[in-house]
Protein backbone atom coordinates (compact mmCIF):
# COMPACT_ATOMS: atom_id res chain seq x y z
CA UNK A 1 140.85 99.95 75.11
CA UNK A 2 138.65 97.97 76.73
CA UNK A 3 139.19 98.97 80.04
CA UNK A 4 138.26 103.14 79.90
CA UNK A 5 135.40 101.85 78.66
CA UNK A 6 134.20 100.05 82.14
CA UNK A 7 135.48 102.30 84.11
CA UNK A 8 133.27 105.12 81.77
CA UNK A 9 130.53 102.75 82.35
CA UNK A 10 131.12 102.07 86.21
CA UNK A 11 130.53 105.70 86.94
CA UNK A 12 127.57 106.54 84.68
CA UNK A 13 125.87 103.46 86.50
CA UNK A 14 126.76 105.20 90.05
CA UNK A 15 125.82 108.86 88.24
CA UNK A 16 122.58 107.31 87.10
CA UNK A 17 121.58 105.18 90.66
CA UNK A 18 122.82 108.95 92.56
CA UNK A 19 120.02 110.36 90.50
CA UNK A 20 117.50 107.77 91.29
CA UNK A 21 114.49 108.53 93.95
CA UNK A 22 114.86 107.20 97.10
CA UNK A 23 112.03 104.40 98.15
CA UNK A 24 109.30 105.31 100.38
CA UNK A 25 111.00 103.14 103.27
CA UNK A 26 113.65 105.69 103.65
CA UNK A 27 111.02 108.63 104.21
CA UNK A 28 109.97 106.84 108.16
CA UNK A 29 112.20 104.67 109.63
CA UNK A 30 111.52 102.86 113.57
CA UNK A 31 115.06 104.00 114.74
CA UNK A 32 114.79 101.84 117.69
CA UNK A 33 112.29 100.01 119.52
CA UNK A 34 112.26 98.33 123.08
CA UNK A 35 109.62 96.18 123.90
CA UNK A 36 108.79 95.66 127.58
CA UNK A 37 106.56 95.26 130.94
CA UNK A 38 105.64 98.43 132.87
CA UNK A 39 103.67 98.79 136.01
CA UNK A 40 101.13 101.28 136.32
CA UNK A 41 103.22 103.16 139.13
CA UNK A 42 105.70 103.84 136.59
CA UNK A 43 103.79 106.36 134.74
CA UNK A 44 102.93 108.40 137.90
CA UNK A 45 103.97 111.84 137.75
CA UNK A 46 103.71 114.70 140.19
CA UNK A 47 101.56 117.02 138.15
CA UNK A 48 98.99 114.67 138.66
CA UNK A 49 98.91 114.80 142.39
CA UNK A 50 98.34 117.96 142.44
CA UNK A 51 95.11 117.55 140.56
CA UNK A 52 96.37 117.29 136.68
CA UNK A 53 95.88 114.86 133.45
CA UNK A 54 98.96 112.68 133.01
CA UNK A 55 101.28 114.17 131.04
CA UNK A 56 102.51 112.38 127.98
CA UNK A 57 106.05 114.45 127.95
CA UNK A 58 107.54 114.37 124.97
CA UNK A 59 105.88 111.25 123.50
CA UNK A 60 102.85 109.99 122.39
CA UNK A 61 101.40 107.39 124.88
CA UNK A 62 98.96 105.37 123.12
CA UNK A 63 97.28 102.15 125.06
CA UNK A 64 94.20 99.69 123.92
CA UNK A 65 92.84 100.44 127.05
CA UNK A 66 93.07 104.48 127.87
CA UNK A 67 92.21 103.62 131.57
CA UNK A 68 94.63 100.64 132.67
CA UNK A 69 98.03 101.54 132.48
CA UNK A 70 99.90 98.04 133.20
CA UNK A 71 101.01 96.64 130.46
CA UNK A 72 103.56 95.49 127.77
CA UNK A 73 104.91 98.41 126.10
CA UNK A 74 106.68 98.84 122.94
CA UNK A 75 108.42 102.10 123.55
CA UNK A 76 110.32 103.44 120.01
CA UNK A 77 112.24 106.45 118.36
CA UNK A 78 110.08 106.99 114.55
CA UNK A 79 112.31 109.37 112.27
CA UNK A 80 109.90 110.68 109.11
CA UNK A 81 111.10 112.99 106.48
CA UNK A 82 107.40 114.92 106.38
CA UNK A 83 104.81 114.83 108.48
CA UNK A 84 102.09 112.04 108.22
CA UNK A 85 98.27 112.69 109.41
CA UNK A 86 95.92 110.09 109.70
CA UNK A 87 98.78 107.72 110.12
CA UNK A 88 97.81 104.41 111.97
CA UNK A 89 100.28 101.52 113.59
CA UNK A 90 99.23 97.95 113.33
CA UNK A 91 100.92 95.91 115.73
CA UNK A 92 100.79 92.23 115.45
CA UNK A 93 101.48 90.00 118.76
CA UNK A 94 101.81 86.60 119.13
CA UNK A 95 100.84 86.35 122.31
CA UNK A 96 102.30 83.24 124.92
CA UNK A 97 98.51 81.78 125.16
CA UNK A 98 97.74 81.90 121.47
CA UNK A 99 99.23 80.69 118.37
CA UNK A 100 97.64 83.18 116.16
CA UNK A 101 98.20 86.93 115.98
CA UNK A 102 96.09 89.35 117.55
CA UNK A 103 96.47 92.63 115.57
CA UNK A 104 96.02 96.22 117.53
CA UNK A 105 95.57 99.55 115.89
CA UNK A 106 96.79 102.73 116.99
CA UNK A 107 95.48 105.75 115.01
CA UNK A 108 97.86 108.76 115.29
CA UNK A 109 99.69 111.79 114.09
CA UNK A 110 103.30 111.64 112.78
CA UNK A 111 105.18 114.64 113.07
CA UNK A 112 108.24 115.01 110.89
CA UNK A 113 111.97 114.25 112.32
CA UNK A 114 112.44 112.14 115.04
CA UNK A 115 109.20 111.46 117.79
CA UNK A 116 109.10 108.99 120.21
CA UNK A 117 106.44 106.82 120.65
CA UNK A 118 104.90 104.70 123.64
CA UNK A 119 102.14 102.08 122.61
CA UNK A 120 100.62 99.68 124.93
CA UNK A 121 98.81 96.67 125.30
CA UNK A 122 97.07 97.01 128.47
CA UNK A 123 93.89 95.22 130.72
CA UNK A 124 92.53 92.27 129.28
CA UNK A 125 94.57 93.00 125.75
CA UNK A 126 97.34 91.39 127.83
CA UNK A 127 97.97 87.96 129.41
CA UNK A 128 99.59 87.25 132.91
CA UNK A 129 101.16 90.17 133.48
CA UNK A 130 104.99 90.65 133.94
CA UNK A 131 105.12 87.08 133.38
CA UNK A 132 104.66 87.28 129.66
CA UNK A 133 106.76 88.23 126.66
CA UNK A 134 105.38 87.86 123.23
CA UNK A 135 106.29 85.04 121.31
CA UNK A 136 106.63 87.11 118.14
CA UNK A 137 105.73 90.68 116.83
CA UNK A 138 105.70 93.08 113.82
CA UNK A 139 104.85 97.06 114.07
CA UNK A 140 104.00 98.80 110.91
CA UNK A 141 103.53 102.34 110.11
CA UNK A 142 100.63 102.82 107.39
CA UNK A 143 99.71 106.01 105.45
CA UNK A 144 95.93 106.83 105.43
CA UNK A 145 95.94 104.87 101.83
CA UNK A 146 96.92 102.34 103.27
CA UNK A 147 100.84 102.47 101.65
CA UNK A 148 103.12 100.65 104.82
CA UNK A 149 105.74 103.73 105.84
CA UNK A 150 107.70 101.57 107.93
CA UNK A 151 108.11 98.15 109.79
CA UNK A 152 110.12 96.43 111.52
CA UNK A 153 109.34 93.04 113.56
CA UNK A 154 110.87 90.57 115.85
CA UNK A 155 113.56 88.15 115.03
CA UNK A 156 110.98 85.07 114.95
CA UNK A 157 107.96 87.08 113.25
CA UNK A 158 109.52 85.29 109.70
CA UNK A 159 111.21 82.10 108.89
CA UNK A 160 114.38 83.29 107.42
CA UNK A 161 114.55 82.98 103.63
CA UNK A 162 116.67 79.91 102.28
């Protein structure tokens, strides 16, 4: 007797969590991200030899400073359910020659399904060159309220909970 009743109560707890709204976190997800040096020469493209802007493709190529293009990218894949404007990423960097963060913002438009995404921390935003990899880093994806989208961060951003 007792048993029909757990199983009964088994699936109205699945019925019920099936019915539940899914979290904001599942709207935008960073699908994958790969952080990494790029010389200026990579970005070179024909079109602009022959006397146009640089194209940005199929991306959005965001730096901290629009005229030097060396830099340490983080180059991602962003899926979104809907559409965000005004959305902004924060990235924060531990950089090699300083122990605390240095957050960058990157204002931009989210389309929905899956965009890619190229943001860079170029000129004096950062050290030494090739030679550098941050210690530890954490992008976020913020609404114009303010409401975090997304996030995702390096493997030594956190001490792992105990």
């Amino acid at each position: 007797m007792l048993r029909p009743r757990r199983s009964l109560f088994v699936s109205f707890a699945c019925f019920v969590l099936a019915l539940a709204p899914a979290g904001r976190a599942a709207d935008a997800t960073f699908v994958h991200l790969w952080p990494g040096w790029r010389e200026a020469d990579s970005f070179d493209r024909i079109t602009e030899f022959l006397g146009g802007a640089e194209p940005a493709g199929r991306r959005t190529l965001l730096r901290t400073q629009p005229d030097a293009r060396a830099g340490y990218y983080f180059l991602f894949r962003l899926h979104l359910a809907a559409a965000v404007t005004a959305a902004k990423f924060e990235l924060h960097v531990i950089r090699p020659d300083s122990p605390e963060p240095k957050v960058f913002a990157f204002p931009a438009a989210a389309p929905s399904g899956d965009h890619v995404f190229d943001l860079g921390l170029t000129g004096a935003d950062w050290p030494d060159g090739k030679k550098a990899n941050p210690v530890a880093w954490k992008l976020t994806l913020l609404a114009a309220d303010g409401r975090v989208l997304a996030e995702h961060k390096s493997f030594l951003w956190e001490k792992p909970a105990k």
